[in-house]
C-alpha atoms as a PDB file:
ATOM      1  CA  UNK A   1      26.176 -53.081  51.407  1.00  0.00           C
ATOM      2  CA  UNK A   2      22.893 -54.050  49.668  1.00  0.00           C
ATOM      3  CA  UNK A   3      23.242 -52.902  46.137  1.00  0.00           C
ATOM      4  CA  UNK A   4      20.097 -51.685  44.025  1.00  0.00           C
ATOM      5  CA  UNK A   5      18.493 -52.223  40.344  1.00  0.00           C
ATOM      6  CA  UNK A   6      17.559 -48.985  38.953  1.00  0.00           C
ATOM      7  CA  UNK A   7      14.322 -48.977  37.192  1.00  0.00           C
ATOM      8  CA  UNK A   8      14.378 -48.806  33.455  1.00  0.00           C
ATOM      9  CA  UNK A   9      14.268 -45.144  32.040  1.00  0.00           C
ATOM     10  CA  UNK A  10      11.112 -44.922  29.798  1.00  0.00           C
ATOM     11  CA  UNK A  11      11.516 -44.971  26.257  1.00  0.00           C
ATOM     12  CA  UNK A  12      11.093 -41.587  24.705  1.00  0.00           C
ATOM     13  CA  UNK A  13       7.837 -41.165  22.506  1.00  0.00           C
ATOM     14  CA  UNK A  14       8.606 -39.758  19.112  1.00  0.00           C
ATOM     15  CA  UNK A  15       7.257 -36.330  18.574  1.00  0.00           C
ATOM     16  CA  UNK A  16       3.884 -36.447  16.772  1.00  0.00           C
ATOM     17  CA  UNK A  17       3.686 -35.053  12.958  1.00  0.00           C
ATOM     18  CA  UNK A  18       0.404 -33.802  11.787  1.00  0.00           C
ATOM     19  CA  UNK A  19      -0.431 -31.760   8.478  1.00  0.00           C
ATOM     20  CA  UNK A  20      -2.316 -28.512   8.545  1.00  0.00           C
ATOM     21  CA  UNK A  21      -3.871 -26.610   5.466  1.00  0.00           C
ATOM     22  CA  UNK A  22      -3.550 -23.026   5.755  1.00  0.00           C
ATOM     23  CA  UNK A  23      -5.146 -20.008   3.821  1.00  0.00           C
ATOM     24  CA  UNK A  24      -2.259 -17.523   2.567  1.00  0.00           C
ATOM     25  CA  UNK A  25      -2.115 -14.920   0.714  1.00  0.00           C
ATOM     26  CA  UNK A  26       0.272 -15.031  -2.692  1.00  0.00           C
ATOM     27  CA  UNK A  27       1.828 -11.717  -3.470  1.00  0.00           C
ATOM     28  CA  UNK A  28       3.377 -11.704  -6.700  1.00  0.00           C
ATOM     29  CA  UNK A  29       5.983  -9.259  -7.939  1.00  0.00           C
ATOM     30  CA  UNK A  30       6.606  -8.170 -11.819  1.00  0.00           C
ATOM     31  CA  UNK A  31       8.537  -6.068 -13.502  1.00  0.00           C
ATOM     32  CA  UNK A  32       9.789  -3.262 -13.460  1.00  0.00           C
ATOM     33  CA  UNK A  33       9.438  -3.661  -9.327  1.00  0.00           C
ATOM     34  CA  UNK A  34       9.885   0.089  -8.625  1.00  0.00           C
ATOM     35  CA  UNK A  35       6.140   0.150 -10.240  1.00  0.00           C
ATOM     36  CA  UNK A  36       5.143  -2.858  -8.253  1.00  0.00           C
ATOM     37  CA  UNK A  37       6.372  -1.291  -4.739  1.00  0.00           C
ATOM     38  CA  UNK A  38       4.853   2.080  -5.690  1.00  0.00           C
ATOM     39  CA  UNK A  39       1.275  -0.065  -6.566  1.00  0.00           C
ATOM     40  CA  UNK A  40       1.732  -1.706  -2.914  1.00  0.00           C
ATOM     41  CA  UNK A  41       2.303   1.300  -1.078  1.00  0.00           C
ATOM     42  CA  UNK A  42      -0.689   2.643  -2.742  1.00  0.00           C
ATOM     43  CA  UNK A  43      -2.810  -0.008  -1.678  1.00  0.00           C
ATOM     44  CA  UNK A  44      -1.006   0.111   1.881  1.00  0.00           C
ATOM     45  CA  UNK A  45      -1.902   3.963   2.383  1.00  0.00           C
ATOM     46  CA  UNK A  46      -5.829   2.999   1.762  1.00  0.00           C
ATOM     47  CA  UNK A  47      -5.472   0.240   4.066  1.00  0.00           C
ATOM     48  CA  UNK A  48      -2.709   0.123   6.679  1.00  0.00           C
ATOM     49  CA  UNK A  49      -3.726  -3.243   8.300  1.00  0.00           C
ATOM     50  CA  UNK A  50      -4.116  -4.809   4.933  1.00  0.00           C
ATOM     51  CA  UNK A  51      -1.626  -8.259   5.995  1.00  0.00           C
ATOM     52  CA  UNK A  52      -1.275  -7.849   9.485  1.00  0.00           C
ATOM     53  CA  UNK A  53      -2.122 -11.017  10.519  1.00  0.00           C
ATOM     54  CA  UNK A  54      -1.591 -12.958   7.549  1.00  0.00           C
ATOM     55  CA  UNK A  55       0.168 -15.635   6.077  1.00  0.00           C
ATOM     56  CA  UNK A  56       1.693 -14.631   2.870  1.00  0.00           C
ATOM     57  CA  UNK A  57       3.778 -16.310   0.272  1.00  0.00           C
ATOM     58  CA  UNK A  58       6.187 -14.375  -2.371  1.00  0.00           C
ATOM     59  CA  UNK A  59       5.189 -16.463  -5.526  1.00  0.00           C
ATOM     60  CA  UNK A  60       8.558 -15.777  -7.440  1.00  0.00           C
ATOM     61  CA  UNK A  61       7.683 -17.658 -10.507  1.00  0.00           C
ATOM     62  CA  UNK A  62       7.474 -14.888 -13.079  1.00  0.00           C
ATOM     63  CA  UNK A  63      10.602 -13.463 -11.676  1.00  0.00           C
ATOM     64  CA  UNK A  64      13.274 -15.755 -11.053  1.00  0.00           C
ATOM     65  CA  UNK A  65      15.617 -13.426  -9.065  1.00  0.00           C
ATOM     66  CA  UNK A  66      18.838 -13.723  -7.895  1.00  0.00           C
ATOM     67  CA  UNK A  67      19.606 -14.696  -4.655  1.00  0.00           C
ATOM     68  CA  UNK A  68      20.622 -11.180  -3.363  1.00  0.00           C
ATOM     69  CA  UNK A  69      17.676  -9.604  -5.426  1.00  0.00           C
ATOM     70  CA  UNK A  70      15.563 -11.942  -3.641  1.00  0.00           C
ATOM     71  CA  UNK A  71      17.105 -10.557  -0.518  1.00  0.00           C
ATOM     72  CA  UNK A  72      16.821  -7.029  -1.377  1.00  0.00           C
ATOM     73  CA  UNK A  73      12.655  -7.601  -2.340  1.00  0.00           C
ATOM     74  CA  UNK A  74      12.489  -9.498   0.941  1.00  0.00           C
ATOM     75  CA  UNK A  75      14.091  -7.060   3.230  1.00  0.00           C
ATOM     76  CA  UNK A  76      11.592  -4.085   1.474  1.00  0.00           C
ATOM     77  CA  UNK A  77       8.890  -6.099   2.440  1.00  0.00           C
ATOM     78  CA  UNK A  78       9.945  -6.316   5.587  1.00  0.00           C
ATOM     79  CA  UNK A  79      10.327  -2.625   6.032  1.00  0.00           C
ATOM     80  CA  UNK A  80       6.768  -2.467   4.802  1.00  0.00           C
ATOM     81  CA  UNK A  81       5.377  -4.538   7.924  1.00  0.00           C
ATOM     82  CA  UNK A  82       5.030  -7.974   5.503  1.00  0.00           C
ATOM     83  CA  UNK A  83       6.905 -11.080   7.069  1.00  0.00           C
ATOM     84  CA  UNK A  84       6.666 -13.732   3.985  1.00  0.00           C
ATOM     85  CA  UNK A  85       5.858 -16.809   5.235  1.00  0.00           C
ATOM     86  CA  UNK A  86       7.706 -19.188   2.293  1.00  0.00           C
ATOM     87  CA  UNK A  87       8.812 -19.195  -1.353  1.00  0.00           C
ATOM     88  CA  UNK A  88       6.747 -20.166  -4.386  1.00  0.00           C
ATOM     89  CA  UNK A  89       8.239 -20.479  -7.444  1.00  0.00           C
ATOM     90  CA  UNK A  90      11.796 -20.084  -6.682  1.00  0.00           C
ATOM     91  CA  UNK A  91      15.195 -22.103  -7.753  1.00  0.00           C
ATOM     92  CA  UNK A  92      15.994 -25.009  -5.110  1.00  0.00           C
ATOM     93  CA  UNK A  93      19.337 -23.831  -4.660  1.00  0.00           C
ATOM     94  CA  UNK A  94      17.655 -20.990  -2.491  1.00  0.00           C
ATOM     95  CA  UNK A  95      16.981 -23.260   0.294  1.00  0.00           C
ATOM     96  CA  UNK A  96      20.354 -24.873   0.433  1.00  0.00           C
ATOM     97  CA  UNK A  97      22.904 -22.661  -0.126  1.00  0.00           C
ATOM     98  CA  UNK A  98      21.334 -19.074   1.635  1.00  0.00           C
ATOM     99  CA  UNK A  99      20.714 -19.540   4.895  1.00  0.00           C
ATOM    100  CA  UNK A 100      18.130 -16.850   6.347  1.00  0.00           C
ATOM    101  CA  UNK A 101      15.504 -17.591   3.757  1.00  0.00           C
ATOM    102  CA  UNK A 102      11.814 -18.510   3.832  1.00  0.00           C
ATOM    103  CA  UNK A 103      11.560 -22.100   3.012  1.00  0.00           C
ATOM    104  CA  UNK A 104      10.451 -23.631  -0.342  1.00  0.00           C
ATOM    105  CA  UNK A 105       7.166 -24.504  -1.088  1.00  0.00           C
ATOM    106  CA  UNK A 106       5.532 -26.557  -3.853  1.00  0.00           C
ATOM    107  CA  UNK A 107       2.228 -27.712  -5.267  1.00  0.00           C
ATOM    108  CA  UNK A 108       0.449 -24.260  -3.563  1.00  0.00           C
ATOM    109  CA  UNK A 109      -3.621 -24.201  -4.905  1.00  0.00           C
ATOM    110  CA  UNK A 110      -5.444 -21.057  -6.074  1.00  0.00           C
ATOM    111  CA  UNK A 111      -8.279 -20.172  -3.549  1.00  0.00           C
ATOM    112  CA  UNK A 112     -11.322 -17.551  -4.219  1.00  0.00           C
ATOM    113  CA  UNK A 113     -12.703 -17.256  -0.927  1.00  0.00           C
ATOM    114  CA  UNK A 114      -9.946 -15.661   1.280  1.00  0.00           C
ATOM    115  CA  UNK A 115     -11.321 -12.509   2.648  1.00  0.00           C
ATOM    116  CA  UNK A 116      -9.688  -9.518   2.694  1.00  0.00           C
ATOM    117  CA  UNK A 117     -10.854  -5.789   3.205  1.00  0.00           C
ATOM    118  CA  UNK A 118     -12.390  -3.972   0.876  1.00  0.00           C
ATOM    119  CA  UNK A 119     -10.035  -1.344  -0.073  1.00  0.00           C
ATOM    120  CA  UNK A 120     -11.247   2.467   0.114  1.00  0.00           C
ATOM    121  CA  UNK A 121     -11.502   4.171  -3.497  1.00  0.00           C
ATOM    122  CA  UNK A 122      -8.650   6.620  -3.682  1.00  0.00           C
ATOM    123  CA  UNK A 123      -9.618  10.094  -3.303  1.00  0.00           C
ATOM    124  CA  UNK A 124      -8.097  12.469  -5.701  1.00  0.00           C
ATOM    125  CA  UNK A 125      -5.111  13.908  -5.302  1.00  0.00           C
ATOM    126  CA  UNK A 126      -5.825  18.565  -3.921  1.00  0.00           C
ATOM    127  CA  UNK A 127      -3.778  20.618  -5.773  1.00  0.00           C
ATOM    128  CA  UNK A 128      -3.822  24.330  -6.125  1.00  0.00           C
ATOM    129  CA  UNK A 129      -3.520  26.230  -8.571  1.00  0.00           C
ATOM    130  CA  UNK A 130      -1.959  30.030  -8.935  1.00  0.00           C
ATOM    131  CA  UNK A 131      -2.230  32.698 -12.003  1.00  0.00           C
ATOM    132  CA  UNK A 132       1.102  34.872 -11.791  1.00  0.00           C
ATOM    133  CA  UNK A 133      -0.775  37.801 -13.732  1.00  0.00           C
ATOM    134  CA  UNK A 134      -4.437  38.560 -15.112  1.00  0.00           C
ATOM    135  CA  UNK A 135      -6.905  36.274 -16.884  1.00  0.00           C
ATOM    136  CA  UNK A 136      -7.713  38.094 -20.519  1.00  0.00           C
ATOM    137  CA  UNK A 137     -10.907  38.222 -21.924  1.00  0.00           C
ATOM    138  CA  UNK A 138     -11.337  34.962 -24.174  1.00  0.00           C
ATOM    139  CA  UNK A 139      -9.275  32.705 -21.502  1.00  0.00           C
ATOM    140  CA  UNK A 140     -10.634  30.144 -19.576  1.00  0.00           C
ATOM    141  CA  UNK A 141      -8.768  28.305 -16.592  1.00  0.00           C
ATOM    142  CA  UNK A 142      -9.889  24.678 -15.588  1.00  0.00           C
ATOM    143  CA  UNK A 143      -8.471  23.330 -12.317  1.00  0.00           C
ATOM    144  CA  UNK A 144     -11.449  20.651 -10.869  1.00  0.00           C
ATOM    145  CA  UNK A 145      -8.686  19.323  -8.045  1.00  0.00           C
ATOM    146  CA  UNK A 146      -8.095  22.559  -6.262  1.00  0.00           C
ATOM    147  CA  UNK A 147      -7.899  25.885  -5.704  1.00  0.00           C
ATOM    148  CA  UNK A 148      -7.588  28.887  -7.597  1.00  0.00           C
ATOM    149  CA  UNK A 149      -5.861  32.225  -6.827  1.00  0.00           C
ATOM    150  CA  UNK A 150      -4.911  34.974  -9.244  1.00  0.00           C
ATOM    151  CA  UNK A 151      -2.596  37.767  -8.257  1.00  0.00           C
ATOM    152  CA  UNK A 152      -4.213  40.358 -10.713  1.00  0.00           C
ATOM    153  CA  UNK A 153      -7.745  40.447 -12.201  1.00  0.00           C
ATOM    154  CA  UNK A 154     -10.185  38.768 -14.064  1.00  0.00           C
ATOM    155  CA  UNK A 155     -11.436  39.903 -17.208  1.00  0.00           C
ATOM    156  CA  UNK A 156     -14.928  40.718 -18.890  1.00  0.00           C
ATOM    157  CA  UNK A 157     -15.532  37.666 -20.869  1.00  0.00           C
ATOM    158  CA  UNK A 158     -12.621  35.411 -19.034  1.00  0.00           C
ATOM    159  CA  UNK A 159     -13.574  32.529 -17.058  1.00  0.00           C
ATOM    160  CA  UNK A 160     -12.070  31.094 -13.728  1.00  0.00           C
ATOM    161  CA  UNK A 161     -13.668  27.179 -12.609  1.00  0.00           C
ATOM    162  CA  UNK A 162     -12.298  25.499  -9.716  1.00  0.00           C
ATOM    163  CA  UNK A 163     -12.651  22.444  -8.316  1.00  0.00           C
ATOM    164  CA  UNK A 164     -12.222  24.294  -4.459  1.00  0.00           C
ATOM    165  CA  UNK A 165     -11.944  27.622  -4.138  1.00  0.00           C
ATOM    166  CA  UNK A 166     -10.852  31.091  -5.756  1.00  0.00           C
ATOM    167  CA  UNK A 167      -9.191  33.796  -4.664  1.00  0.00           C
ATOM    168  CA  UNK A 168      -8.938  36.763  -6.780  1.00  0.00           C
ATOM    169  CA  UNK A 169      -6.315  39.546  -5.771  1.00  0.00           C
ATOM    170  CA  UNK A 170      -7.860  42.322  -8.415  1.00  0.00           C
ATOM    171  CA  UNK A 171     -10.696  42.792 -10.117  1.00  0.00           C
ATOM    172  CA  UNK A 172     -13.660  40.092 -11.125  1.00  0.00           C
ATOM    173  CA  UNK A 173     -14.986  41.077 -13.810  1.00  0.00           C
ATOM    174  CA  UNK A 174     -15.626  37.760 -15.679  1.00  0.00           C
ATOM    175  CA  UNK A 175     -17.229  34.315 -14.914  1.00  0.00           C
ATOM    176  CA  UNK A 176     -15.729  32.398 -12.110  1.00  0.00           C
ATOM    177  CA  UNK A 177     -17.593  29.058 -10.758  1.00  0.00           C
ATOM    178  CA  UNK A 178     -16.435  27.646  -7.878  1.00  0.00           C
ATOM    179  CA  UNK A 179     -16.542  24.264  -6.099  1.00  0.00           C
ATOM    180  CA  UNK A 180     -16.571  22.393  -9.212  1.00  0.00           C
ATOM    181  CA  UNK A 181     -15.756  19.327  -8.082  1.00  0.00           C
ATOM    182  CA  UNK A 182     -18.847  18.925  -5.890  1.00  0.00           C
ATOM    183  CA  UNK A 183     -17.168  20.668  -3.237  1.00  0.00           C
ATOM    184  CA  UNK A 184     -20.363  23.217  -1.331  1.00  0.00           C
ATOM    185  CA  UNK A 185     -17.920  24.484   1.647  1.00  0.00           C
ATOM    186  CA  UNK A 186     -16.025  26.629  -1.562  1.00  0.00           C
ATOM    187  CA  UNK A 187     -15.864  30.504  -1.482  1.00  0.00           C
ATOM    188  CA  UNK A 188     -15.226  33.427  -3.817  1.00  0.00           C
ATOM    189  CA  UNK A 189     -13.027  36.200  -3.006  1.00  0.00           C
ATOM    190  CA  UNK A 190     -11.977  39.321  -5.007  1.00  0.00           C
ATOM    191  CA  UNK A 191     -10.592  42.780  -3.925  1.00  0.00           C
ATOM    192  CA  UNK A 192     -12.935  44.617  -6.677  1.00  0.00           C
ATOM    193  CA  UNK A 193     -16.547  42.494  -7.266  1.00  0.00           C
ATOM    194  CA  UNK A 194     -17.831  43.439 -10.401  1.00  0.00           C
ATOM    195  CA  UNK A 195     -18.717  40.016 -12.041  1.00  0.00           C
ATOM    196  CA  UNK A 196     -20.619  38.796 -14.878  1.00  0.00           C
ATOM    197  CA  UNK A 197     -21.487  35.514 -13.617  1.00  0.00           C
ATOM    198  CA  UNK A 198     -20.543  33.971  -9.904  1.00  0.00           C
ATOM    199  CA  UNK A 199     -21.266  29.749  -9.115  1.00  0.00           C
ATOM    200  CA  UNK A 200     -20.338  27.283  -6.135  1.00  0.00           C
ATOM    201  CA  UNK A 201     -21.317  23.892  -6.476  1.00  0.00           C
ATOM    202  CA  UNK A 202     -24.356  23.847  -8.633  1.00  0.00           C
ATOM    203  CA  UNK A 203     -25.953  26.841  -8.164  1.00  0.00           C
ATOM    204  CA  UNK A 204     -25.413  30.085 -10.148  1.00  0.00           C
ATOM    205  CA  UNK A 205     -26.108  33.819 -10.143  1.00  0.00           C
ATOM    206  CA  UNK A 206     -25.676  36.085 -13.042  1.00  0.00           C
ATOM    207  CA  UNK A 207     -25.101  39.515 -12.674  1.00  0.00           C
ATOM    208  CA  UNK A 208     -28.721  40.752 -12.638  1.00  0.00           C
ATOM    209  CA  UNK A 209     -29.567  39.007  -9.836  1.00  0.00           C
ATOM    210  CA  UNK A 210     -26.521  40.191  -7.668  1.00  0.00           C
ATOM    211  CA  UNK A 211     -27.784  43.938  -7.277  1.00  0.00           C
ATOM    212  CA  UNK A 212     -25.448  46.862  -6.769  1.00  0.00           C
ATOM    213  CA  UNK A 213     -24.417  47.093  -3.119  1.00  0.00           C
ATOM    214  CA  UNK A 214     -21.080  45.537  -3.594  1.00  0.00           C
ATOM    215  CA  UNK A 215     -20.168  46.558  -6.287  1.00  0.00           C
ATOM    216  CA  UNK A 216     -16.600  47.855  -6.971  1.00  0.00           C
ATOM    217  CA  UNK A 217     -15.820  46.657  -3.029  1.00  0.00           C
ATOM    218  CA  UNK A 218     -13.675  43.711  -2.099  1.00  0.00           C
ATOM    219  CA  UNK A 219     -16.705  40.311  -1.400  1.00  0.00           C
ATOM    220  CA  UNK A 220     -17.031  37.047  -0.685  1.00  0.00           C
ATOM    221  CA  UNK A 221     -19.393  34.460  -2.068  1.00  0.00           C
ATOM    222  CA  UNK A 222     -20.753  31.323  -0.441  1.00  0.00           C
ATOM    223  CA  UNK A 223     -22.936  28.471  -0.310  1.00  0.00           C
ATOM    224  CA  UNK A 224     -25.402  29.009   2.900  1.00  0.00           C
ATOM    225  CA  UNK A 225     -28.773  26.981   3.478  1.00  0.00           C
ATOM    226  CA  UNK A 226     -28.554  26.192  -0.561  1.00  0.00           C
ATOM    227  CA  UNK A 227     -28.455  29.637  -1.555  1.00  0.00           C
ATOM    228  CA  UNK A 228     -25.777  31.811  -2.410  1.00  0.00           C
ATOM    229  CA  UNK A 229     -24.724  34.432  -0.305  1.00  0.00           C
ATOM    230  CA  UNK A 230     -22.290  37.599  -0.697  1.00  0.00           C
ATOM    231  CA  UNK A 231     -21.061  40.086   1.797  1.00  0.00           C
ATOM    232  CA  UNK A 232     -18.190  42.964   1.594  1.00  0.00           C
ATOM    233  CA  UNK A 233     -14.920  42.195   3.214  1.00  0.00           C
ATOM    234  CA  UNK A 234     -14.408  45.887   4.425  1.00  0.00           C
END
């Protein structure tokens, strides 16, 4: 029997190491953190895909939590769509004795150009507003972020502005301006139209330019073509 040599087996190459520089962005949270969460999610509802995509690091430095406080902010961010990426800031312990953590990271450089989306202005928060009872002569009611309905009348000499619209269940026989708040779609609407002074948007009628054909008879009041328009609601 002839016997054989085997050839050699190649020596393995060793793995190549190579450094890489990466752009991230540095999220850092402060105190009292239910404020800092409620300031995210505010800047999350304006922009939704705000760090999808993106490398971020939790610089802990002005925090110094504990290990299952660090957990706890971790796991919120999580449930917010944000995967951290590593730890800035943070004991060394962290990254020996809790396994499951973002590693360590040191000697991290500020950078000014790292683009992000411009994020929307907030737009103001609608309310409405409702009067139980009547508005008195002398009384004025202000509500620029909504709508305004009275159950019972307005008064000669009372005023109603609204940043919407308002709805008036009785009588108008004040002032009532609506679409304060720039807002030209508004309306007026009373059950008895008998007013001193009517406005949506910017434009405004006083009562001797409204005639008499509606008067005493449940109206309506627009904005059409940049005039004003009224019409019964018989």
């Amino acid at each position: 029997m002839t016997s054989q040599t085997l050839p050699d087996s190649p020596t393995p190459r060793p793995p190549a190491f190579r450094g890489r520089a990466f752009k991230a962005l540095a999220l850092t949270p402060e105190m009292p953190l239910a404020d800092w969460f409620a300031g995210l999610d505010a800047a999350l509802r304006r922009s939704p895909t705000l760090f999808d995509g993106r490398a971020v690091i939790l610089d802990l430095a002005g925090l110094e939590p504990e290990p299952e406080a660090l957990r706890t902010i971790l796991a919120d961010l999580r449930a917010r769509r944000i995967r951290i990426l590593g730890l800035e800031g943070a004991q060394e312990a962290f990254g020996v004795a809790d396994d499951g953590l973002p590693p360590l990271l040191a000697n991290g450089r500020p950078t000014r150009n790292l683009d992000l989306p411009a994020l929307p202005p907030a737009e103001p928060e609608t309310t409405s507003l409702t009067i139980e009872g009547s508005v008195r002569s002398g009384q004025s009611i202000v509500h620029r972020t909504g709508d305004v309905t009275v159950m019972g009348s307005v008064s000669s000499g009372a005023e109603i502005l609204a940043g919407g619209s308002i709805h008036i269940y009785g009588a108008l026989r004040g002032r009532a301006i609506a679409g304060a708040a720039r807002n030209p779609r508004a309306r007026i609407c009373c059950r008895k139209f008998e007013p001193e002074l009517l406005g949506i948007d910017r434009l405004v009628r006083t009562a001797e330019d409204m005639g008499s054909h509606l008067r005493g008879r449940p109206a309506q009041i627009w904005l059409d073509g940049g005039a004003i328009r009224m019409a019964s609601l018989d």
